[in-house]
C-alpha atoms as a PDB file:
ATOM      1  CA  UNK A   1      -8.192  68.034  29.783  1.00  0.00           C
ATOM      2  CA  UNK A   2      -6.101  69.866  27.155  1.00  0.00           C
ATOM      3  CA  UNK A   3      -2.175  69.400  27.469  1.00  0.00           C
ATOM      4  CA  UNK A   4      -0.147  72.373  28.665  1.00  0.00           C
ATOM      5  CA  UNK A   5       1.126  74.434  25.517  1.00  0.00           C
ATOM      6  CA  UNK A   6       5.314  74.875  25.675  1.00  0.00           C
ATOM      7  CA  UNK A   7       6.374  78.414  26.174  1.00  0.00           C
ATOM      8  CA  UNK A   8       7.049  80.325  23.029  1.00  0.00           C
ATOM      9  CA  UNK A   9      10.504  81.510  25.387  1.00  0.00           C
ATOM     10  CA  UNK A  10      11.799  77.561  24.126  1.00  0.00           C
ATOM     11  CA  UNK A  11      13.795  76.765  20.785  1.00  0.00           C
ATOM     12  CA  UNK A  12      12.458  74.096  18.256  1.00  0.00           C
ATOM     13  CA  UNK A  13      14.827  71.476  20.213  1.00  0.00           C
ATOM     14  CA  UNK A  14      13.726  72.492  23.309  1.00  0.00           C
ATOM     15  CA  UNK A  15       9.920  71.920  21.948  1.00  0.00           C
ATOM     16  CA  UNK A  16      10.598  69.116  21.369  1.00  0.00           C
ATOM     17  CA  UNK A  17      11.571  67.408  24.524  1.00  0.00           C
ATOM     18  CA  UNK A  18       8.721  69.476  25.831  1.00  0.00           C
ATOM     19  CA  UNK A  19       6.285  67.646  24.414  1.00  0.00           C
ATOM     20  CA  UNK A  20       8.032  64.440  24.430  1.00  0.00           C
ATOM     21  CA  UNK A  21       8.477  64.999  28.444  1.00  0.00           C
ATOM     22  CA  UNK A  22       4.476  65.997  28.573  1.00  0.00           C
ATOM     23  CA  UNK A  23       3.000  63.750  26.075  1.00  0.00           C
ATOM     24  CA  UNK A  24       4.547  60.903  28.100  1.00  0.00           C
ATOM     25  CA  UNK A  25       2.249  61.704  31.493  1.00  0.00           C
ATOM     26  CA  UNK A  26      -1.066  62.216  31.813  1.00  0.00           C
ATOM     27  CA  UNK A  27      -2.570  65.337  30.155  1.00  0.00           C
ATOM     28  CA  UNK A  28      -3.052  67.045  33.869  1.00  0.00           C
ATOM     29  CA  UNK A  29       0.516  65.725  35.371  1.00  0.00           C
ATOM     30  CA  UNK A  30       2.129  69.552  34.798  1.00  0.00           C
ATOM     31  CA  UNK A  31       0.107  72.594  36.296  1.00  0.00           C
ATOM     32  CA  UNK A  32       1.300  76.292  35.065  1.00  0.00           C
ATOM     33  CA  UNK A  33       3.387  76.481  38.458  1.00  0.00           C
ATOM     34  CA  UNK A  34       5.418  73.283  37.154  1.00  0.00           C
ATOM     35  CA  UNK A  35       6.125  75.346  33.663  1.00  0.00           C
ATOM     36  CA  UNK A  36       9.857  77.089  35.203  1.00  0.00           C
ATOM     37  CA  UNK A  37      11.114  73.510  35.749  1.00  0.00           C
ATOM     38  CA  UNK A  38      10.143  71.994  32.688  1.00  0.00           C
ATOM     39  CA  UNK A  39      11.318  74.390  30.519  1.00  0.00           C
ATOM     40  CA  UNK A  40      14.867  73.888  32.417  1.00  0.00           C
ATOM     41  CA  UNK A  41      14.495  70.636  31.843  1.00  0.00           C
ATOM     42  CA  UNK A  42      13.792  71.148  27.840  1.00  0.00           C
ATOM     43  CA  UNK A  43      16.886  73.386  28.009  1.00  0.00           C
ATOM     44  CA  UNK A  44      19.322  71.153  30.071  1.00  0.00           C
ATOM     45  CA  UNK A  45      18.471  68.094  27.584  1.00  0.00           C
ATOM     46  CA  UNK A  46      19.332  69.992  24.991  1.00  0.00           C
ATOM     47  CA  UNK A  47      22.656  71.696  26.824  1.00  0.00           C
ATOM     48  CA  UNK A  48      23.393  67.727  27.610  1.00  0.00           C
ATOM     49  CA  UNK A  49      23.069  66.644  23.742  1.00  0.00           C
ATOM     50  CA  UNK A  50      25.357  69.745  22.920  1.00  0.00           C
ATOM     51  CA  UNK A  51      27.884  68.413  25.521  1.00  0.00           C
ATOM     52  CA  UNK A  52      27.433  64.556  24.576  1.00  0.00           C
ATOM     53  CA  UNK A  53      28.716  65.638  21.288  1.00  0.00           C
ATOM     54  CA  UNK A  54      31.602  67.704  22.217  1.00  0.00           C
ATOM     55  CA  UNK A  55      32.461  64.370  24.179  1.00  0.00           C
ATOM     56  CA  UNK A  56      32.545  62.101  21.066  1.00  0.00           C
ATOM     57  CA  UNK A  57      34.064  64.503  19.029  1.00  0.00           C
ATOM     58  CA  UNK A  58      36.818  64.726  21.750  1.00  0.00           C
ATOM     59  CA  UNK A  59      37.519  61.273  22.410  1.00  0.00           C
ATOM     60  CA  UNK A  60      38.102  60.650  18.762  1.00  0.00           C
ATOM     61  CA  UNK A  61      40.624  63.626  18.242  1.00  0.00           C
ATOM     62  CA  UNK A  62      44.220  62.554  19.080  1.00  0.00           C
ATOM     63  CA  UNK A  63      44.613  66.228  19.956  1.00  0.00           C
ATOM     64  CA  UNK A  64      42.437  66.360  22.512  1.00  0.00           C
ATOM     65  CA  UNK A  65      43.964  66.865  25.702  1.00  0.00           C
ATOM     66  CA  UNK A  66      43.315  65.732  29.452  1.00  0.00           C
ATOM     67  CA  UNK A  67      41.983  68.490  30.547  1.00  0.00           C
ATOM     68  CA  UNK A  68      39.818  69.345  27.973  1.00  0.00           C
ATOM     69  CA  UNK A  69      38.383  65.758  28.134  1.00  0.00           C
ATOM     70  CA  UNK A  70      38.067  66.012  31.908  1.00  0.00           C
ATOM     71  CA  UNK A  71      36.347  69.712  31.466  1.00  0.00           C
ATOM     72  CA  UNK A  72      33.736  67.790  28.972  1.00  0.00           C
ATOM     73  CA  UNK A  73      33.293  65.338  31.041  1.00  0.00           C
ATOM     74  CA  UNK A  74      32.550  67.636  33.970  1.00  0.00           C
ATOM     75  CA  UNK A  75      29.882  68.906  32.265  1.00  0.00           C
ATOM     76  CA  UNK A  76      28.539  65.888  31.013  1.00  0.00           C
ATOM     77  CA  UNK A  77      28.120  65.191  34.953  1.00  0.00           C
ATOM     78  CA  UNK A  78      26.844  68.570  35.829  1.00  0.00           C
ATOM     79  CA  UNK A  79      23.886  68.300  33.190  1.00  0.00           C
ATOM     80  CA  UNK A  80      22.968  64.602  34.145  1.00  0.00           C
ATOM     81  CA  UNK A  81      23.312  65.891  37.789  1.00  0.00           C
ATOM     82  CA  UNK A  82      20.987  69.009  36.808  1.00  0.00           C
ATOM     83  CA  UNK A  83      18.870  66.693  34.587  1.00  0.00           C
ATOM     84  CA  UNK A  84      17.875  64.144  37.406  1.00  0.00           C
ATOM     85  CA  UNK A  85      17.327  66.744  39.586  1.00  0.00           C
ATOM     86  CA  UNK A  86      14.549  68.015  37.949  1.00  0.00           C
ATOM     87  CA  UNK A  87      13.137  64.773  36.682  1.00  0.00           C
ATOM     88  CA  UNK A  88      12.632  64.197  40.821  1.00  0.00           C
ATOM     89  CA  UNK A  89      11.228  67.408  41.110  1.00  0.00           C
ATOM     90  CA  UNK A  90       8.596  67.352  37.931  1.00  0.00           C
ATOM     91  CA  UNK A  91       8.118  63.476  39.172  1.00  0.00           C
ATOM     92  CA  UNK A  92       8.431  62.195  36.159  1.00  0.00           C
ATOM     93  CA  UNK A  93      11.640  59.903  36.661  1.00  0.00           C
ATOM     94  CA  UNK A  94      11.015  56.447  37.396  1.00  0.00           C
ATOM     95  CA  UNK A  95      11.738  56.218  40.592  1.00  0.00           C
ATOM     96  CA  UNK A  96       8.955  58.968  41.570  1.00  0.00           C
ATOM     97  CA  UNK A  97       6.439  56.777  39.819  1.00  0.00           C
ATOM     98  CA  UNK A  98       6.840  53.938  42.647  1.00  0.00           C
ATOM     99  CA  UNK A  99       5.469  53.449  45.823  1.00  0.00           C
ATOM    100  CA  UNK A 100       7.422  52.460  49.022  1.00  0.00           C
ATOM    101  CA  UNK A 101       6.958  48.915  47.998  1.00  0.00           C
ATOM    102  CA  UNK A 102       8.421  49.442  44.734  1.00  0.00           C
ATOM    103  CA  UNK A 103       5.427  49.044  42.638  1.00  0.00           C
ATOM    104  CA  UNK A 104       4.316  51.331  39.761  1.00  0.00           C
ATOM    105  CA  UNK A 105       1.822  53.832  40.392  1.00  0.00           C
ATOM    106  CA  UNK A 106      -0.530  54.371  37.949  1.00  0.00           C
ATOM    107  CA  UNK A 107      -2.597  57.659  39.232  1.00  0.00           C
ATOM    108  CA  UNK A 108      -1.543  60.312  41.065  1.00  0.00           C
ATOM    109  CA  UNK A 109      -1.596  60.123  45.245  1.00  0.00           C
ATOM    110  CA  UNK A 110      -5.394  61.172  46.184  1.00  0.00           C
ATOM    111  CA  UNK A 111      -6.750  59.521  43.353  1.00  0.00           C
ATOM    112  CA  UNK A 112      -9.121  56.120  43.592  1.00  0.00           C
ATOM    113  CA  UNK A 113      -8.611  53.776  46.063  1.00  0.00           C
ATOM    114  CA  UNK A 114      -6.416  50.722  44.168  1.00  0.00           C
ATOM    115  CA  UNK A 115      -9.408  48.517  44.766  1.00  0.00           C
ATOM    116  CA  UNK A 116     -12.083  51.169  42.535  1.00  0.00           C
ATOM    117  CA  UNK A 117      -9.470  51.321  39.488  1.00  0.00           C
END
């Protein structure tokens, strides 16, 4: 089954985690209704880099100031926040990839029975 293609609508950046994000599931993980989310999740990686930066630039300026650090850093939060959120929602963090017992699941639910893999 042929990978889904990323949306012309994406940057060269954003590409990129698209096909990191997609090339790190299996080929039929993301269906075209699953496209919206993953292309906010290409763009809110990207928004998080841009903010990660403005973070280390910040903390090493002695003329930064409080707020501004805190404003940075309330961003930082909001992407992770916005970044996790969507992770659970594509299933694609880790944490969606476990059963209730904790263990790794290697197909998708209504796949083979664990004892015909």
């Amino acid at each position: 089954m042929p990978r889904i293609s990323p949306p012309v609508e994406l940057s060269g950046e954003e590409r990129e985690i698209f096909h990191m994000v997609t090339e790190g599931m299996p080929a039929d993980w993301f269906g075209s209704a699953a496209l919206p989310l993953l292309m906010q999740l290409c763009r809110h990686s990207i928004q998080a880099r841009r903010v990660a930066e403005l973070v280390e630039k910040a903390a090493g300026d002695r003329e930064t100031t409080l707020d501004y650090y805190e404003q940075l850093l309330r961003l930082q939060r909001s992407e992770s926040a916005a970044i996790a959120s969507l992770s659970a929602k594509l299933r694609i963090n880790p944490a969606s990839l476990r059963n209730d017992r904790g263990h790794l699941q290697h197909k998708r639910p209504g796949g083979p029975p664990p004892w015909e893999v």
